[in-house]
Protein backbone atom coordinates (compact mmCIF):
# COMPACT_ATOMS: atom_id res chain seq x y z
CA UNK A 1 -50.41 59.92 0.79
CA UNK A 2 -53.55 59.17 2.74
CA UNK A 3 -53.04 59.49 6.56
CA UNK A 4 -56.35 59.17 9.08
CA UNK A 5 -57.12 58.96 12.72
CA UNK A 6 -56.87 55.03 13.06
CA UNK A 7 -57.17 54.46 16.71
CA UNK A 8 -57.67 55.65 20.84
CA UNK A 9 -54.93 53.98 22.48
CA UNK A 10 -56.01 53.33 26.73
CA UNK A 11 -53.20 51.74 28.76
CA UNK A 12 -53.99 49.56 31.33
CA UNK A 13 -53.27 47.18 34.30
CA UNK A 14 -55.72 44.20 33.50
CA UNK A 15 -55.96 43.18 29.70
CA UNK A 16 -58.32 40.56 30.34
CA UNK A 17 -60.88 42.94 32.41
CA UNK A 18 -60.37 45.91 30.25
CA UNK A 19 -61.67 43.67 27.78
CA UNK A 20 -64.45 42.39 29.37
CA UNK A 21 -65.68 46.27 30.27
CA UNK A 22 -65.08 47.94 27.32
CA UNK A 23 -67.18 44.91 25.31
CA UNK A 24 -70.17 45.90 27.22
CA UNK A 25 -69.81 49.09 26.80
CA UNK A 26 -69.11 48.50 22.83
CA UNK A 27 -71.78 46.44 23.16
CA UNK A 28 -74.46 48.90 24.10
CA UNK A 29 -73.23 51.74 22.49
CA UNK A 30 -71.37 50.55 18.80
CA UNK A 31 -71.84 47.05 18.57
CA UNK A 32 -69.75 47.05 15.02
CA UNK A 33 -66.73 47.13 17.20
CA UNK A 34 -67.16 43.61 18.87
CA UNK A 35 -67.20 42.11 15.56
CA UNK A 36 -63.14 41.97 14.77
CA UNK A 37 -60.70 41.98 17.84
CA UNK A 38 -56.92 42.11 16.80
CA UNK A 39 -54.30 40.69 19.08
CA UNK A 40 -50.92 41.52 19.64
CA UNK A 41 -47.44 40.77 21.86
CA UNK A 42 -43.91 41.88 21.25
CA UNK A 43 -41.34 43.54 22.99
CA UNK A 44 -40.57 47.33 21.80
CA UNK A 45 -37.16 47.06 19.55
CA UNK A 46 -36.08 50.76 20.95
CA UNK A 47 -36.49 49.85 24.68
CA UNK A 48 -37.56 46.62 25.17
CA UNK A 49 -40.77 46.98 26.91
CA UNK A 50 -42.39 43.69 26.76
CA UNK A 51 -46.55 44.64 25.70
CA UNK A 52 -49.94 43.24 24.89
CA UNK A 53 -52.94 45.19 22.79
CA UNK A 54 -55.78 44.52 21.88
CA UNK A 55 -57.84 46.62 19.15
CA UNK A 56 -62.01 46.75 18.50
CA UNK A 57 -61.71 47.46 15.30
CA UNK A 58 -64.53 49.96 13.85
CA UNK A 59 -65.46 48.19 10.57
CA UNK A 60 -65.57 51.33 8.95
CA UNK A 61 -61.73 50.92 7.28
CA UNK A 62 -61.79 54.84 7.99
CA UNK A 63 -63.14 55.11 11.23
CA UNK A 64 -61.75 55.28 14.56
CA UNK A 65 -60.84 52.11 16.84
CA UNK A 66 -60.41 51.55 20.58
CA UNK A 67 -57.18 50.00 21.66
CA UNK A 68 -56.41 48.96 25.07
CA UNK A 69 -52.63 47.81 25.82
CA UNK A 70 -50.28 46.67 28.59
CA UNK A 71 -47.14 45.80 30.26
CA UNK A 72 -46.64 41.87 29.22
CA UNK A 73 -44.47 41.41 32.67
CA UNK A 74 -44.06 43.33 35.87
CA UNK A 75 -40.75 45.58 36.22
CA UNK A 76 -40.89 48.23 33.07
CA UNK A 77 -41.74 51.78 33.16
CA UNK A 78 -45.35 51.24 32.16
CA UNK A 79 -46.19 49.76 35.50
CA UNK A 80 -44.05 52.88 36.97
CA UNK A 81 -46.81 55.30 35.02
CA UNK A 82 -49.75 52.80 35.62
CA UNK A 83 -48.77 53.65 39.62
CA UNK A 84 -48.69 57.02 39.59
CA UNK A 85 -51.14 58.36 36.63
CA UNK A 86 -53.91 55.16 36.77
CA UNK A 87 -55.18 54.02 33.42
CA UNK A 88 -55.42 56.84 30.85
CA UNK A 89 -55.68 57.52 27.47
CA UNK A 90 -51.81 56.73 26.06
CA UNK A 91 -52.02 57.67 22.66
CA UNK A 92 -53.93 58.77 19.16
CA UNK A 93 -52.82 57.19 16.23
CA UNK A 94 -52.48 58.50 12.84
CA UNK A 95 -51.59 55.70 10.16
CA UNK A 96 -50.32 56.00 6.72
CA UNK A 97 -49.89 54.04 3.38
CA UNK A 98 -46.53 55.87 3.52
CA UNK A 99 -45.01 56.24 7.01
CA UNK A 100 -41.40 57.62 5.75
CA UNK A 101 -43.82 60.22 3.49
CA UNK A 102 -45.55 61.35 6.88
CA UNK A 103 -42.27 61.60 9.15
CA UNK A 104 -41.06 63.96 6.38
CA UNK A 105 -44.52 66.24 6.97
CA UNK A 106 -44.08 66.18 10.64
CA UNK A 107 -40.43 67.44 10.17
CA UNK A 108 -41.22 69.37 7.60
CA UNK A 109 -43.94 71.15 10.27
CA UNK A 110 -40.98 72.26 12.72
CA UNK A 111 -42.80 69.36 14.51
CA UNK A 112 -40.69 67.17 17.31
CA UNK A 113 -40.65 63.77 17.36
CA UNK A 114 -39.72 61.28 20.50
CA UNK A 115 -37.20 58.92 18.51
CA UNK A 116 -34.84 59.57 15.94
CA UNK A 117 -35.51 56.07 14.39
CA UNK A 118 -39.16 54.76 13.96
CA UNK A 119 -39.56 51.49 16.50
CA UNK A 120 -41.88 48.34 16.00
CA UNK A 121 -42.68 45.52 18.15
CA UNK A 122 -40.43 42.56 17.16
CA UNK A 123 -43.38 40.24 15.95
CA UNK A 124 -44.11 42.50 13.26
CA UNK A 125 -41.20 43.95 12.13
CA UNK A 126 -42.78 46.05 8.77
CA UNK A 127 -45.04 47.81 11.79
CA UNK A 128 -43.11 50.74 12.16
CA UNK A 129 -43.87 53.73 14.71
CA UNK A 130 -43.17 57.04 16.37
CA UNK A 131 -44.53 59.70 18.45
CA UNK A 132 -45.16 63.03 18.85
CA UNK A 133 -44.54 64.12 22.44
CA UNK A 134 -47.14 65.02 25.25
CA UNK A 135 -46.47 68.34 25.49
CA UNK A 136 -47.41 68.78 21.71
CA UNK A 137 -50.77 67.52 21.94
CA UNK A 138 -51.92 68.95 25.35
CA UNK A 139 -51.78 65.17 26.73
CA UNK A 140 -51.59 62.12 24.98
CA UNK A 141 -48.63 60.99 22.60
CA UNK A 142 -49.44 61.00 19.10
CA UNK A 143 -48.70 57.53 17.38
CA UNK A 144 -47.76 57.98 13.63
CA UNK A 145 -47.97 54.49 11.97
CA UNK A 146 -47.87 52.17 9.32
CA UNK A 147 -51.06 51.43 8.03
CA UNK A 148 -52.03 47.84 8.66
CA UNK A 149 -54.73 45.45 7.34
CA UNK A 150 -56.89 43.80 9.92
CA UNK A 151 -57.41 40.27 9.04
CA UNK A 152 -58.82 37.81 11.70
CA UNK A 153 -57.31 38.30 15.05
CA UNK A 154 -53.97 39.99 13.96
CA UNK A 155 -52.11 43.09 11.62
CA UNK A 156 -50.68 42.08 8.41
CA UNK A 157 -48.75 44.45 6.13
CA UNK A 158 -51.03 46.33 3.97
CA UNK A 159 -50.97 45.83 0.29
CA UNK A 160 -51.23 49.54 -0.57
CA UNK A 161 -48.51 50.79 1.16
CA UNK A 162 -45.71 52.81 -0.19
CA UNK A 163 -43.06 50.50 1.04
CA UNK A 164 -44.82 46.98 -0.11
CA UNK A 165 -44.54 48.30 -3.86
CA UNK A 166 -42.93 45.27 -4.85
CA UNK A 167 -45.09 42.67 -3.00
CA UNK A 168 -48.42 44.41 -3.65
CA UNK A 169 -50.07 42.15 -5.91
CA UNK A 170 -49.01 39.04 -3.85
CA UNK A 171 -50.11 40.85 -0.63
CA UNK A 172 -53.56 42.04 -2.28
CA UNK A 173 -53.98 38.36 -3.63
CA UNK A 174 -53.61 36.36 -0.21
CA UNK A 175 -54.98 39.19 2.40
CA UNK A 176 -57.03 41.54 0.26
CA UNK A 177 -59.02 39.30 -1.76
């Protein structure tokens, strides 16, 4: 099971002018990450919060990302947090080729986890996550994930993964090459 530090999740109150900053700072300081930009919307299946995210993905496959998300619409507790903490680092994500594998290790660790059931956004229902609480990590949650495969703009499933056994090949064909 391979599991790695995949991304530095910041939320936000402006998408758009996070954006804009944090390319010129990417721009100055690790241009690579301006190259690919994944997009995302979807409303969280466990409690609805409607979202947006954008990634600068590091093209090392390995390395780390930046993420910056948001509240899609006014009214849900992320704009509650925005008001009273500011923007702040939200989470670190860990991602695996086997997400059920790593939920067993973190149970397996005495380690507590924030859902019983793994959530994903509704526009990409195979992108399943959880969390490891605050208090664990002396701050931020800690996002454990399905690995993904950056292609263009967006996340598609990735080929390798424990649970896309039976569509590997066809997955490795059309997003792979």
């Amino acid at each position: 099971m391979g599991i790695h530090l995949d991304h530095v999740s910041l939320l936000v109150k402006d998408l758009d002018q996070a954006e804009a900053d944090w390319t010129r700072i990417l721009e100055a300081l690790s241009p690579g990450h301006t190259m690919q930009i994944t997009r995302g919307e979807g409303l969280d299946e466990v409690d609805g919060t409607p979202m947006r995210w954008l990634t600068f993905q590091n093209p090392d496959p390995r390395g780390v990302s930046i993420q910056l998300w948001s509240p899609a619409e006014p009214g849900h507790w992320p704009d509650k947090v925005l008001e009273r903490r500011g923007e702040y680092v939200h989470h670190l994500a860990f991602c695996s080729d086997d997400f059920d594998g790593m939920i067993d290790r973190v149970r397996e660790a005495g380690l507590p986890l924030v859902m019983d059931e793994a959530s994903h956004p509704n526009t990409q229902p195979w992108l399943r996550w959880n969390f490891l609480p605050p208090s664990v990590a002396h701050g931020p949650l800690i996002e454990l994930a399905t690995r993904y495969l950056a292609v263009g703009e967006e996340w598609l499933p990735h080929p390798d993964n424990a649970e896309n056994t039976e569509l590997a090949a066809e997955l490795h064909d059309r997003f792979a090459g």
